[in-house]
PDB file of N, CA and C in Angstrom:
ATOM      1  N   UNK A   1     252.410-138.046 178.192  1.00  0.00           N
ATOM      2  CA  UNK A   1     253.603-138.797 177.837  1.00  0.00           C
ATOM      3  C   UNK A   1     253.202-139.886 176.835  1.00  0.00           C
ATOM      4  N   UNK A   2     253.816-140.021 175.930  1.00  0.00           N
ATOM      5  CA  UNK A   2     253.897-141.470 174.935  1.00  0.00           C
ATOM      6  C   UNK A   2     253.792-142.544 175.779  1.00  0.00           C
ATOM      7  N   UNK A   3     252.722-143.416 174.610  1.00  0.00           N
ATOM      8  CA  UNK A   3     253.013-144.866 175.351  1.00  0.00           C
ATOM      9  C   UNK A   3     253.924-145.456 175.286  1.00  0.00           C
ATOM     10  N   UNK A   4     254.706-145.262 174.037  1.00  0.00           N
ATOM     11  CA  UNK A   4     256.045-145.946 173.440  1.00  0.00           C
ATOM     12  C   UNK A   4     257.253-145.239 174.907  1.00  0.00           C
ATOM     13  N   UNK A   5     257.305-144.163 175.375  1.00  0.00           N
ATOM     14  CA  UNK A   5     258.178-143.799 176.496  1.00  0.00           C
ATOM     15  C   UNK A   5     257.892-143.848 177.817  1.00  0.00           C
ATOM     16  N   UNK A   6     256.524-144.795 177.719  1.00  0.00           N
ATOM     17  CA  UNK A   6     256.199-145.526 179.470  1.00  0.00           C
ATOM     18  C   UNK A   6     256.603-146.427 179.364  1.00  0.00           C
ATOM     19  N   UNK A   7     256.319-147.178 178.402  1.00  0.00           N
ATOM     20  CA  UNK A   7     256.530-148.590 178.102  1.00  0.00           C
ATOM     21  C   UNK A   7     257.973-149.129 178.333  1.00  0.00           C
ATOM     22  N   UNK A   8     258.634-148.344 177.330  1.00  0.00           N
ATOM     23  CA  UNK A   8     260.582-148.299 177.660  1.00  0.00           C
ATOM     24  C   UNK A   8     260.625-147.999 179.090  1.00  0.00           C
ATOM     25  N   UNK A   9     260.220-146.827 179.926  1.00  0.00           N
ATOM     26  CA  UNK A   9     260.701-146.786 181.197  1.00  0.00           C
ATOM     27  C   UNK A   9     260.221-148.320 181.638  1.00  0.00           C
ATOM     28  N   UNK A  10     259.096-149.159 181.284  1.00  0.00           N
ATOM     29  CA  UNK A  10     258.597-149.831 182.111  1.00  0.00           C
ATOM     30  C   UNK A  10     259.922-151.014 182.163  1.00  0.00           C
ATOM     31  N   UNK A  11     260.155-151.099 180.917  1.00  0.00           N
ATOM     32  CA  UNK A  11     261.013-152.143 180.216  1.00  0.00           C
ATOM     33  C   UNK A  11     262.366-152.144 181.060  1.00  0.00           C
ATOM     34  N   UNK A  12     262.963-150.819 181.461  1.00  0.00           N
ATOM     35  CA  UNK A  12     264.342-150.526 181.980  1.00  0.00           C
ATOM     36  C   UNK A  12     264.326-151.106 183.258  1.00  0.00           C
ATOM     37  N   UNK A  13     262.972-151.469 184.003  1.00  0.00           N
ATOM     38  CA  UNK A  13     262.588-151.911 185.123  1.00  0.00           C
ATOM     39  C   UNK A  13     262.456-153.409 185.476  1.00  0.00           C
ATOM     40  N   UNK A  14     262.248-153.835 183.963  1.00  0.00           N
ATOM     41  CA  UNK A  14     262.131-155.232 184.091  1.00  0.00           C
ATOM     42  C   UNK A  14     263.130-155.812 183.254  1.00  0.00           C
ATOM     43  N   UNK A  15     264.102-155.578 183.032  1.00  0.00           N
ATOM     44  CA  UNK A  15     265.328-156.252 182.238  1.00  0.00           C
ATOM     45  C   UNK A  15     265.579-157.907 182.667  1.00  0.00           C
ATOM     46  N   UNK A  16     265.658-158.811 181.654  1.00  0.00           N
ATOM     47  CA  UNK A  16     266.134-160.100 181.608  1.00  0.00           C
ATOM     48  C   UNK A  16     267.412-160.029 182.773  1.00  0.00           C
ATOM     49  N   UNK A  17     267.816-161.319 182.941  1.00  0.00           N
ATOM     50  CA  UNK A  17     269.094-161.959 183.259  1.00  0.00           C
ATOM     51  C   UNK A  17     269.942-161.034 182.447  1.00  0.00           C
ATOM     52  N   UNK A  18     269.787-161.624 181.387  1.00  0.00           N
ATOM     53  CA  UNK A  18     270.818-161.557 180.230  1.00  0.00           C
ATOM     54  C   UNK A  18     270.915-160.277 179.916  1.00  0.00           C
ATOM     55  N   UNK A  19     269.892-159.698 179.914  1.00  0.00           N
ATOM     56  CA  UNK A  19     270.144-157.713 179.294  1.00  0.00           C
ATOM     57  C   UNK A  19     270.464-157.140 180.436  1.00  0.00           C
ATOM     58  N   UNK A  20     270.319-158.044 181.938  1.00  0.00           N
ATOM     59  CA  UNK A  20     271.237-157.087 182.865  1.00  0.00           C
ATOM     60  C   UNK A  20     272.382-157.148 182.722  1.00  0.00           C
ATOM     61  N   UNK A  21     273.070-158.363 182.434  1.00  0.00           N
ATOM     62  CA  UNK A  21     274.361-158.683 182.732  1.00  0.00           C
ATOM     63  C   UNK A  21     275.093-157.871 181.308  1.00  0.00           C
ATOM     64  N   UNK A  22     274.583-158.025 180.586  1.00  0.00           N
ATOM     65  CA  UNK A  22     274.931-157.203 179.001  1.00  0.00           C
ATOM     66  C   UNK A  22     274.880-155.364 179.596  1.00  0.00           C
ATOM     67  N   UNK A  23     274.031-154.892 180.277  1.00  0.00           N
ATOM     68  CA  UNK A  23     273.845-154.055 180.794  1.00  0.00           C
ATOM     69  C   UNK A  23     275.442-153.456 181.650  1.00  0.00           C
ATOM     70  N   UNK A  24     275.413-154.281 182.348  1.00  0.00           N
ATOM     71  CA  UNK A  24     277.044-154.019 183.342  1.00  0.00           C
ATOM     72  C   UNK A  24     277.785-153.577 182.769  1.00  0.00           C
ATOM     73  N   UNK A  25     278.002-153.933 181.236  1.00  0.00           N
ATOM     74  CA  UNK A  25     279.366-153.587 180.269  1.00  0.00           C
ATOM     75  C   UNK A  25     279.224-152.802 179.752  1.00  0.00           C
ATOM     76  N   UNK A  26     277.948-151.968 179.814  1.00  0.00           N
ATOM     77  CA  UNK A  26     277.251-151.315 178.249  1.00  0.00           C
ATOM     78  C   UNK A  26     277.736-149.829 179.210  1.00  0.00           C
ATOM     79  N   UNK A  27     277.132-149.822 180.242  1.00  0.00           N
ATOM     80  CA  UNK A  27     276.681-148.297 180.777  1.00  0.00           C
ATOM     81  C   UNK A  27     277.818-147.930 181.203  1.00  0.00           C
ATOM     82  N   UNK A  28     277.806-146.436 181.654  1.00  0.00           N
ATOM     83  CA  UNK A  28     278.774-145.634 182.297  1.00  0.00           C
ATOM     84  C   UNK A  28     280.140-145.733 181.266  1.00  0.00           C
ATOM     85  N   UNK A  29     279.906-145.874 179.836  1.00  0.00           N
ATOM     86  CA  UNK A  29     280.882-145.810 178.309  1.00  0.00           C
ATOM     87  C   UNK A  29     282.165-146.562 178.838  1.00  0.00           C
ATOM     88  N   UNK A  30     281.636-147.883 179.493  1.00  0.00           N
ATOM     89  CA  UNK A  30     282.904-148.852 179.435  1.00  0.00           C
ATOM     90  C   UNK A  30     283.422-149.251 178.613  1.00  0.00           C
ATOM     91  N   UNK A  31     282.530-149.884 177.239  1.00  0.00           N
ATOM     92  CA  UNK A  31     283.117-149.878 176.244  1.00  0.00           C
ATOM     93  C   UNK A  31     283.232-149.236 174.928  1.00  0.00           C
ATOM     94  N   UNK A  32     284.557-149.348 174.884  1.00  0.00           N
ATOM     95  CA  UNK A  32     285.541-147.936 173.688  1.00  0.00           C
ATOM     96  C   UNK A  32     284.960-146.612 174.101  1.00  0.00           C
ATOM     97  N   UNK A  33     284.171-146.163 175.378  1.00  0.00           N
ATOM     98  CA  UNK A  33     284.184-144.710 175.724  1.00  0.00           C
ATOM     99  C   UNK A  33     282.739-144.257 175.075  1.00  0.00           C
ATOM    100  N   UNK A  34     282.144-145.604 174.585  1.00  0.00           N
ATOM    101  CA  UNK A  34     280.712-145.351 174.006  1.00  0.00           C
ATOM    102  C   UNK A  34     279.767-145.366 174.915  1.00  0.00           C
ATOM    103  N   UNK A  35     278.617-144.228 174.784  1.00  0.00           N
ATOM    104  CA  UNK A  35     277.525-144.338 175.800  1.00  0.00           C
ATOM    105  C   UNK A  35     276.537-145.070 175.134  1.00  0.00           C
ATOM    106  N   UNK A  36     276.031-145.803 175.953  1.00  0.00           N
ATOM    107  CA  UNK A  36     275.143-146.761 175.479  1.00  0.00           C
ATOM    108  C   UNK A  36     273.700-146.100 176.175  1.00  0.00           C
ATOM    109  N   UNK A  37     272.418-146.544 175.479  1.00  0.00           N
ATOM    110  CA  UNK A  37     270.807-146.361 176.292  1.00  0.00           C
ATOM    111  C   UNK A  37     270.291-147.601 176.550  1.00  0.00           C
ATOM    112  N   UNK A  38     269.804-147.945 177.045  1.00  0.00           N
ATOM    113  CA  UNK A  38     268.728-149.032 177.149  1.00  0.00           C
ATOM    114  C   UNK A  38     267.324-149.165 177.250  1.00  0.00           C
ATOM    115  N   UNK A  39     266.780-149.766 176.264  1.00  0.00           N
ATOM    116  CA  UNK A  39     264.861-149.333 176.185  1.00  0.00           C
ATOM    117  C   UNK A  39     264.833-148.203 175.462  1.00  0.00           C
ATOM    118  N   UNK A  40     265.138-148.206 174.655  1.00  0.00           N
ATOM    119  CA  UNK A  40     265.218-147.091 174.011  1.00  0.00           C
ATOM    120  C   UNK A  40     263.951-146.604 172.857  1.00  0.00           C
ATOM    121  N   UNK A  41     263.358-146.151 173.266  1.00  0.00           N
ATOM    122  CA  UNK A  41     261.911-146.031 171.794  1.00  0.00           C
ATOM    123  C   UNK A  41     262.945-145.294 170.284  1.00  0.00           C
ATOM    124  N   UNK A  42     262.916-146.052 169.456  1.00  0.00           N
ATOM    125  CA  UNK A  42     262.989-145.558 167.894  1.00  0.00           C
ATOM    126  C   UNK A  42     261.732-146.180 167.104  1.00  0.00           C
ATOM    127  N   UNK A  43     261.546-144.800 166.517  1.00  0.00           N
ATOM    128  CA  UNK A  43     259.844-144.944 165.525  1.00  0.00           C
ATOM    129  C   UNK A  43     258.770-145.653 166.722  1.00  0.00           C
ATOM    130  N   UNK A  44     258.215-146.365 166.045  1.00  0.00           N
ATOM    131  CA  UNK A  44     257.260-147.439 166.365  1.00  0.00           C
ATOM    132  C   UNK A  44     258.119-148.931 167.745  1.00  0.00           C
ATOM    133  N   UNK A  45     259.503-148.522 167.473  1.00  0.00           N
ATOM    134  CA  UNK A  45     259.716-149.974 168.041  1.00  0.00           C
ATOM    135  C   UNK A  45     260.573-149.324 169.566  1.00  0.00           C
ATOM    136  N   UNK A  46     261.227-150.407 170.067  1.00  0.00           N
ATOM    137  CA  UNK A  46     261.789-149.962 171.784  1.00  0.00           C
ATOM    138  C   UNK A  46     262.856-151.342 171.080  1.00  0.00           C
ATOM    139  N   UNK A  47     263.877-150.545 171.372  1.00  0.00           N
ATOM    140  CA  UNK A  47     265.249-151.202 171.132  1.00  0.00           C
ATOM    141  C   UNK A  47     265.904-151.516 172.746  1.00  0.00           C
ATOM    142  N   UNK A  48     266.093-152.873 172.498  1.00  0.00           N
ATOM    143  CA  UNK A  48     267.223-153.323 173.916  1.00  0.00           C
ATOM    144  C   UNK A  48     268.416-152.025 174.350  1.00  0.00           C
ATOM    145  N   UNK A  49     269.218-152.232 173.295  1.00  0.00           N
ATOM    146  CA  UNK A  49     270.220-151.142 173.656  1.00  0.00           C
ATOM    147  C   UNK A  49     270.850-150.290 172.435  1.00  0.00           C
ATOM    148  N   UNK A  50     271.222-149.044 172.607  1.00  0.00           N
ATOM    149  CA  UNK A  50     271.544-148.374 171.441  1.00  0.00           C
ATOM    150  C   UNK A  50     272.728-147.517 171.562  1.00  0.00           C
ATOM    151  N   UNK A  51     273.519-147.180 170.913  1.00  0.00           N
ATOM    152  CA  UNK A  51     274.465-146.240 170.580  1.00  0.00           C
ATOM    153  C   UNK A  51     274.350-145.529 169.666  1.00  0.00           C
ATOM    154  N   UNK A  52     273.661-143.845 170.018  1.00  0.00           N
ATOM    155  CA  UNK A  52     273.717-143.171 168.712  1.00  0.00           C
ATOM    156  C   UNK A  52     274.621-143.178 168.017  1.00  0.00           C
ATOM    157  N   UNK A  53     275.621-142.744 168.672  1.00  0.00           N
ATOM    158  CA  UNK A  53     277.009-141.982 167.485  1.00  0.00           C
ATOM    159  C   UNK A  53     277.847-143.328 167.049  1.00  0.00           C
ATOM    160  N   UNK A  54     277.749-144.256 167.331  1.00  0.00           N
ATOM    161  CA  UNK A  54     277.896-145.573 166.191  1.00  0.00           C
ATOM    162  C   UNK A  54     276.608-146.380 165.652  1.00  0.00           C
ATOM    163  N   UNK A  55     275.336-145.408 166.201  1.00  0.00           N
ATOM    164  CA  UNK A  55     274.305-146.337 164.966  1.00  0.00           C
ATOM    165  C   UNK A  55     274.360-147.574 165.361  1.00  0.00           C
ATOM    166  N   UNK A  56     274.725-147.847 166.482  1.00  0.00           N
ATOM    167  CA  UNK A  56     274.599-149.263 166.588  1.00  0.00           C
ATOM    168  C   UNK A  56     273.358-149.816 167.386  1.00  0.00           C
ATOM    169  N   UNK A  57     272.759-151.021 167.129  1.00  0.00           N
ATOM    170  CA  UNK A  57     271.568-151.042 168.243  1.00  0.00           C
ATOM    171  C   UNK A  57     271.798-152.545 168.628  1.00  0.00           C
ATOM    172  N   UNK A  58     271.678-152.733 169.699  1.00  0.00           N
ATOM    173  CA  UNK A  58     272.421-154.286 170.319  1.00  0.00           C
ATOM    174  C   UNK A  58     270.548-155.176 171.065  1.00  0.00           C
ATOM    175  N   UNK A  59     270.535-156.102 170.060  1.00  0.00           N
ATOM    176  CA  UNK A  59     268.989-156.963 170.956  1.00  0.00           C
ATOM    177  C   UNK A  59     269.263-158.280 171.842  1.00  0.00           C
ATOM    178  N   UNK A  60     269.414-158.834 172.300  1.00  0.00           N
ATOM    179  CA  UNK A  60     269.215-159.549 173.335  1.00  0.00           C
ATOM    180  C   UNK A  60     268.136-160.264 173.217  1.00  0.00           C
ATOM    181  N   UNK A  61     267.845-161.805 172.472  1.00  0.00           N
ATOM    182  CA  UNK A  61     266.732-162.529 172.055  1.00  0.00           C
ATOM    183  C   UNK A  61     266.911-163.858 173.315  1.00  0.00           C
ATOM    184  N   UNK A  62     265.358-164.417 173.841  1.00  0.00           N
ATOM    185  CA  UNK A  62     265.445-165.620 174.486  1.00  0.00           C
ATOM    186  C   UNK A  62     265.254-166.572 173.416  1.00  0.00           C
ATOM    187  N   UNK A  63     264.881-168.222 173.847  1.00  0.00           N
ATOM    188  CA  UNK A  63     265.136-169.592 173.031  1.00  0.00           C
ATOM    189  C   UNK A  63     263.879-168.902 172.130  1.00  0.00           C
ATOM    190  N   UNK A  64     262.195-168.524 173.120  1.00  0.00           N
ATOM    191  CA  UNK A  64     261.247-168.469 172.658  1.00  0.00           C
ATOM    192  C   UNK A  64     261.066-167.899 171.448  1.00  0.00           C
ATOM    193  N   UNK A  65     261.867-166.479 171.441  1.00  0.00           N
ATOM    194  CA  UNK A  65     261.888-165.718 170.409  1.00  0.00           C
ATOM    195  C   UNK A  65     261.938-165.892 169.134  1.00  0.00           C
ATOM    196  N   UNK A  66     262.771-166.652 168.857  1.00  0.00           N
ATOM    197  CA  UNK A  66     263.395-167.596 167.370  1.00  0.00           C
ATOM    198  C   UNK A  66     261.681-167.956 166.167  1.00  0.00           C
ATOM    199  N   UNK A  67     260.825-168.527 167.005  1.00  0.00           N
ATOM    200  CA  UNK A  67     259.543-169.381 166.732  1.00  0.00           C
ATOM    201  C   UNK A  67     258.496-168.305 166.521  1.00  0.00           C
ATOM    202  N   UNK A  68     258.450-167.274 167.413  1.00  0.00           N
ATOM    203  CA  UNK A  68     257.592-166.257 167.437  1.00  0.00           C
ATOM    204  C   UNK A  68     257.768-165.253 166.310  1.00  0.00           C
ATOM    205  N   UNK A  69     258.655-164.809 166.677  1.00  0.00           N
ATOM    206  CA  UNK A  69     259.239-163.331 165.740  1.00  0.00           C
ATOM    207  C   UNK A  69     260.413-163.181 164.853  1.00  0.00           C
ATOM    208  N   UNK A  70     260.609-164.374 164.149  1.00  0.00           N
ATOM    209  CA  UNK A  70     261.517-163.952 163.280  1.00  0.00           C
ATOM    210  C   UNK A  70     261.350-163.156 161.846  1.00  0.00           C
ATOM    211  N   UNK A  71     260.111-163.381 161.711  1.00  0.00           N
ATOM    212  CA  UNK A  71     259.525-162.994 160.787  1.00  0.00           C
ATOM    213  C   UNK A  71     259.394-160.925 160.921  1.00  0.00           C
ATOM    214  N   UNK A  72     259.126-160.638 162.119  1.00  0.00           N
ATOM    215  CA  UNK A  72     258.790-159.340 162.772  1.00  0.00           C
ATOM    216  C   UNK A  72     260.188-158.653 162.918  1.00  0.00           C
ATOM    217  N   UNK A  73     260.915-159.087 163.486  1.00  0.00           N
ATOM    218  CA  UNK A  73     262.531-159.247 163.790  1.00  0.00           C
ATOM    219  C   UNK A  73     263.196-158.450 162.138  1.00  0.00           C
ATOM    220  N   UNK A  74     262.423-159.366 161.084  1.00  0.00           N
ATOM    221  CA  UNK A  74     263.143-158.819 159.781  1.00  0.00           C
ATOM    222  C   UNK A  74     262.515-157.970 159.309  1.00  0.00           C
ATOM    223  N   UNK A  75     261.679-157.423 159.832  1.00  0.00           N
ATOM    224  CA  UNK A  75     260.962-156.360 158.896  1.00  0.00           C
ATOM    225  C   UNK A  75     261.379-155.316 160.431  1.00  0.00           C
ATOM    226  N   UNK A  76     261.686-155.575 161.169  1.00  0.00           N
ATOM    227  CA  UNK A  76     261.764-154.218 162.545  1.00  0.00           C
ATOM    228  C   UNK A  76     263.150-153.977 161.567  1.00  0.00           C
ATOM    229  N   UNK A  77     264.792-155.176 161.946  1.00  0.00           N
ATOM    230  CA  UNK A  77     265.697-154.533 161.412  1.00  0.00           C
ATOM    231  C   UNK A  77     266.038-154.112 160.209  1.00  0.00           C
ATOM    232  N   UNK A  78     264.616-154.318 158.839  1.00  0.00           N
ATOM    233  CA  UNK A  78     265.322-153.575 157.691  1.00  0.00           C
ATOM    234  C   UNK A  78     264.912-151.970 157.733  1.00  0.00           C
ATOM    235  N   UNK A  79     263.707-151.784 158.893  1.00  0.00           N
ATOM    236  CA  UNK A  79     263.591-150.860 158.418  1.00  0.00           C
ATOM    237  C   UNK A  79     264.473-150.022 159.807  1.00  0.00           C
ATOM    238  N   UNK A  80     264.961-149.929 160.779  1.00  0.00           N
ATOM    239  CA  UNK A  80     266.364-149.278 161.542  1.00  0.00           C
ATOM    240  C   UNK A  80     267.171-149.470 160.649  1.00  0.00           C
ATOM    241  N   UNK A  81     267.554-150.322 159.489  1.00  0.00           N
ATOM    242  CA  UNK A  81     268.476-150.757 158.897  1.00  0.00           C
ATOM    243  C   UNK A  81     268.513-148.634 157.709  1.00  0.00           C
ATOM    244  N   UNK A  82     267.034-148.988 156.926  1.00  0.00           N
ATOM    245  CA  UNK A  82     266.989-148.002 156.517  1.00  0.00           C
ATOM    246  C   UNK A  82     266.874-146.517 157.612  1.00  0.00           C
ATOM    247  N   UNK A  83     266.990-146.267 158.674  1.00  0.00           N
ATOM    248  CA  UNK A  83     266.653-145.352 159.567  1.00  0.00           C
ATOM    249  C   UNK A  83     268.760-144.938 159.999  1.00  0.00           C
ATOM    250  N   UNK A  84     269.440-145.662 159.256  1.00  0.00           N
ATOM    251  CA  UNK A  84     271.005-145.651 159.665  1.00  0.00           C
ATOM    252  C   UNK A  84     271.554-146.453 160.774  1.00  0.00           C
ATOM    253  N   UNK A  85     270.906-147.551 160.841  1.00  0.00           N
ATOM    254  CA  UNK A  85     271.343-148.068 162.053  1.00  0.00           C
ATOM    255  C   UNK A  85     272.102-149.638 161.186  1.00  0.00           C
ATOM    256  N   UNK A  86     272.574-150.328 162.246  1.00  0.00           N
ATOM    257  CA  UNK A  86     273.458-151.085 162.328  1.00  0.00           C
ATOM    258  C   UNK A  86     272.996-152.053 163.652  1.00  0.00           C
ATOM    259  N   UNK A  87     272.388-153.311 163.276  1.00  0.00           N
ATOM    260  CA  UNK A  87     271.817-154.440 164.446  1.00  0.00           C
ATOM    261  C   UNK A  87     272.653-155.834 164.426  1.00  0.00           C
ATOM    262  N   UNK A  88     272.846-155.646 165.941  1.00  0.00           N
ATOM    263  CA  UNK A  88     273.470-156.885 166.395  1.00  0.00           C
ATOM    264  C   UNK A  88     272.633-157.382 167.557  1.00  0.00           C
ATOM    265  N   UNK A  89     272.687-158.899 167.223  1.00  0.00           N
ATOM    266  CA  UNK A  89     271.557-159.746 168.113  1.00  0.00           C
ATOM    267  C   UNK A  89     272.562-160.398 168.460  1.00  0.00           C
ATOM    268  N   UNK A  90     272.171-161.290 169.696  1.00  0.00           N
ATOM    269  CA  UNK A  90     272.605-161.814 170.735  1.00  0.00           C
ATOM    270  C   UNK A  90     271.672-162.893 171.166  1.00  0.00           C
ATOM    271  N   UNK A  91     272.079-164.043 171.625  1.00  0.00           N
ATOM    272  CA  UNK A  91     270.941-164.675 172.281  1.00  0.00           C
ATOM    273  C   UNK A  91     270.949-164.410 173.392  1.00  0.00           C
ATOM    274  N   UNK A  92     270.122-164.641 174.890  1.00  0.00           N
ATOM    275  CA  UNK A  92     270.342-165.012 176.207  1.00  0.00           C
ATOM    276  C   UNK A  92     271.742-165.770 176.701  1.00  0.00           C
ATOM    277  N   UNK A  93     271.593-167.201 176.038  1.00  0.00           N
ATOM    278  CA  UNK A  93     272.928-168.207 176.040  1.00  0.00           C
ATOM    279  C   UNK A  93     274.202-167.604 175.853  1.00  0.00           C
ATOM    280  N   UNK A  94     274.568-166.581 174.862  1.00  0.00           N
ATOM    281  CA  UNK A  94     275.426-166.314 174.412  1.00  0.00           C
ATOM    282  C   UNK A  94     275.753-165.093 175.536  1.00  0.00           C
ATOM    283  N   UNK A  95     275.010-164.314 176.025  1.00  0.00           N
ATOM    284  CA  UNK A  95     275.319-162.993 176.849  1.00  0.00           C
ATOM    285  C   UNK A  95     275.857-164.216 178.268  1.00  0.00           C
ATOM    286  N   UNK A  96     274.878-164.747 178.620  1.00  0.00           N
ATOM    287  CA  UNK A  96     275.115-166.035 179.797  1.00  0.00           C
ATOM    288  C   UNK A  96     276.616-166.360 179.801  1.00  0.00           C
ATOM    289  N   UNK A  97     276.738-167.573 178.673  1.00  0.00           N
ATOM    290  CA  UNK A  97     278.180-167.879 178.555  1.00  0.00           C
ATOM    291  C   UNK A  97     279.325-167.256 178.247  1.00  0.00           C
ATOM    292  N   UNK A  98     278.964-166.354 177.392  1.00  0.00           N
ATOM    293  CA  UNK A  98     280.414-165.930 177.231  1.00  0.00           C
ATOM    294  C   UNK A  98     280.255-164.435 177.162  1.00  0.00           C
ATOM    295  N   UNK A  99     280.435-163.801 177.714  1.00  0.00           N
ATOM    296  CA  UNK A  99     280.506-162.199 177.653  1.00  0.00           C
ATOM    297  C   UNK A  99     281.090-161.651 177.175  1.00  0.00           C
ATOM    298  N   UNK A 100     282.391-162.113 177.268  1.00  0.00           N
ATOM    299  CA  UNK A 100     284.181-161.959 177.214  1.00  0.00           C
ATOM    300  C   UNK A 100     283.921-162.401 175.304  1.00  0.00           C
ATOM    301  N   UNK A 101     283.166-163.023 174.582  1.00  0.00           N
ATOM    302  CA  UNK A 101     282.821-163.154 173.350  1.00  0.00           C
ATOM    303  C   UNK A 101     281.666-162.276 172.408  1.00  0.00           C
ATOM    304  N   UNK A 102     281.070-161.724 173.602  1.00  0.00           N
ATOM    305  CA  UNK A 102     280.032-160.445 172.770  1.00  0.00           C
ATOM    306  C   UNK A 102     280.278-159.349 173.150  1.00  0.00           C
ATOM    307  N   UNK A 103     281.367-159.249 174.440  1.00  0.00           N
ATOM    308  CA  UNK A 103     282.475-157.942 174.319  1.00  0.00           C
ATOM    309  C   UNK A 103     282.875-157.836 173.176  1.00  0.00           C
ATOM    310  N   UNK A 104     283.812-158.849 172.961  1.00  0.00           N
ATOM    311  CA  UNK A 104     284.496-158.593 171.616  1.00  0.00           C
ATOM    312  C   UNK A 104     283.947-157.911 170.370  1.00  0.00           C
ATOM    313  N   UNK A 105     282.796-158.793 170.474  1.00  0.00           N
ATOM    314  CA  UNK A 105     281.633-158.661 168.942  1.00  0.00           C
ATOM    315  C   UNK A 105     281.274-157.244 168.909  1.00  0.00           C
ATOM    316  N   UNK A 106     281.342-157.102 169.958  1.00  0.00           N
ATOM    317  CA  UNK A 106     280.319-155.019 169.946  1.00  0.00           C
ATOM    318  C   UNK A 106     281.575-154.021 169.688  1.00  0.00           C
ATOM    319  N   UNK A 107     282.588-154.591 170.131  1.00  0.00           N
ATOM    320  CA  UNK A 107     284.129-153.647 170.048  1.00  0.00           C
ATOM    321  C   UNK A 107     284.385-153.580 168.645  1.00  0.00           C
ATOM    322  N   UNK A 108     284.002-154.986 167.613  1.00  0.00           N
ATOM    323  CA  UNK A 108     284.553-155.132 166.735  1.00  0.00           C
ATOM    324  C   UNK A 108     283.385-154.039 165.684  1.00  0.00           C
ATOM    325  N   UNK A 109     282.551-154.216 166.227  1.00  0.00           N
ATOM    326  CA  UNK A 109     281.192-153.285 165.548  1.00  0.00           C
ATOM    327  C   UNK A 109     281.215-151.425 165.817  1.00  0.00           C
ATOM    328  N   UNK A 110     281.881-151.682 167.114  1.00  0.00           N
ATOM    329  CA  UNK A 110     282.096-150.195 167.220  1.00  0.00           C
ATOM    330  C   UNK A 110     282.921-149.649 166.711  1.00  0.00           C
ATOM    331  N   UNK A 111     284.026-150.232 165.962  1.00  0.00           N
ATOM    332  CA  UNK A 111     284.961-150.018 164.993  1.00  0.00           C
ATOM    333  C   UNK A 111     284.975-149.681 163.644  1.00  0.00           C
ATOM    334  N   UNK A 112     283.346-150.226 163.569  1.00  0.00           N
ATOM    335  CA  UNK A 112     283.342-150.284 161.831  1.00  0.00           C
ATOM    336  C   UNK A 112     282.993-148.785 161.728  1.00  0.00           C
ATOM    337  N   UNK A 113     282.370-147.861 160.637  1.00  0.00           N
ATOM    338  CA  UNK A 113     282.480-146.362 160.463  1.00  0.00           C
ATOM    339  C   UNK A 113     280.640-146.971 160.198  1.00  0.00           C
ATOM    340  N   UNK A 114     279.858-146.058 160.753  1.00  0.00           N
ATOM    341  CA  UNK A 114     278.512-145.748 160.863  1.00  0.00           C
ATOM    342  C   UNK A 114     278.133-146.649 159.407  1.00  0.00           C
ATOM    343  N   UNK A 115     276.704-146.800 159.559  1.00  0.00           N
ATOM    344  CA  UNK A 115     276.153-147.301 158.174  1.00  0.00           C
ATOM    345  C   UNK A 115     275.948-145.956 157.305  1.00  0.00           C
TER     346      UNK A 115
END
């Protein structure tokens, strides 16, 4: 087996606060009837959450993240960017507080027509 597809299983096991609770809304195509994955290996990288058939890939960042990897962050999403995808980030805070506001955001994304 790949390390990149232990690693994701390992990942599905240890989900944040925040990528669980983002999780609740995602699975079983609650929203707009879309199936969502989570941990998902594409290429080289393991994506939080993904929707093939809208190309969409949804990340879930903590405070730490910002300082560490933003730099990594832009070179992961140009190149999914070039692979047909479509990335929406999220902080922790934002999945926390308002849900009912990054519902919206992913509905409004699942709307748009593929990249």
């Amino acid at each position: 087996m790949a390390s990149s597809t232990k690693r994701s299983r390992a990942l599905r096991h240890a989900l944040t606060a925040a990528e669980r609770k983002l999780w609740s809304i995602l699975r079983m195509r609650q929203i707009a009837g879309r199936k969502f994955r989570r941990q998902e290996p594409i290429g080289h990288y393991i994506v939080d959450f993904i929707c093939y058939e809208a190309r969409l890939i949804i990340e879930v960042d903590g405070g730490q993240h910002a300082a560490l990897t933003a730099d990594h962050d832009h070179h992961r999403d140009a190149w999914l960017a070039s692979q047909g995808f479509r990335v929406l980030r999220f902080w922790n805070v934002e999945v926390s507080e308002s849900l009912e506001g990054v519902h919206d955001r992913i509905v409004e994304a699942l709307q748009l027509p593929p990249p």
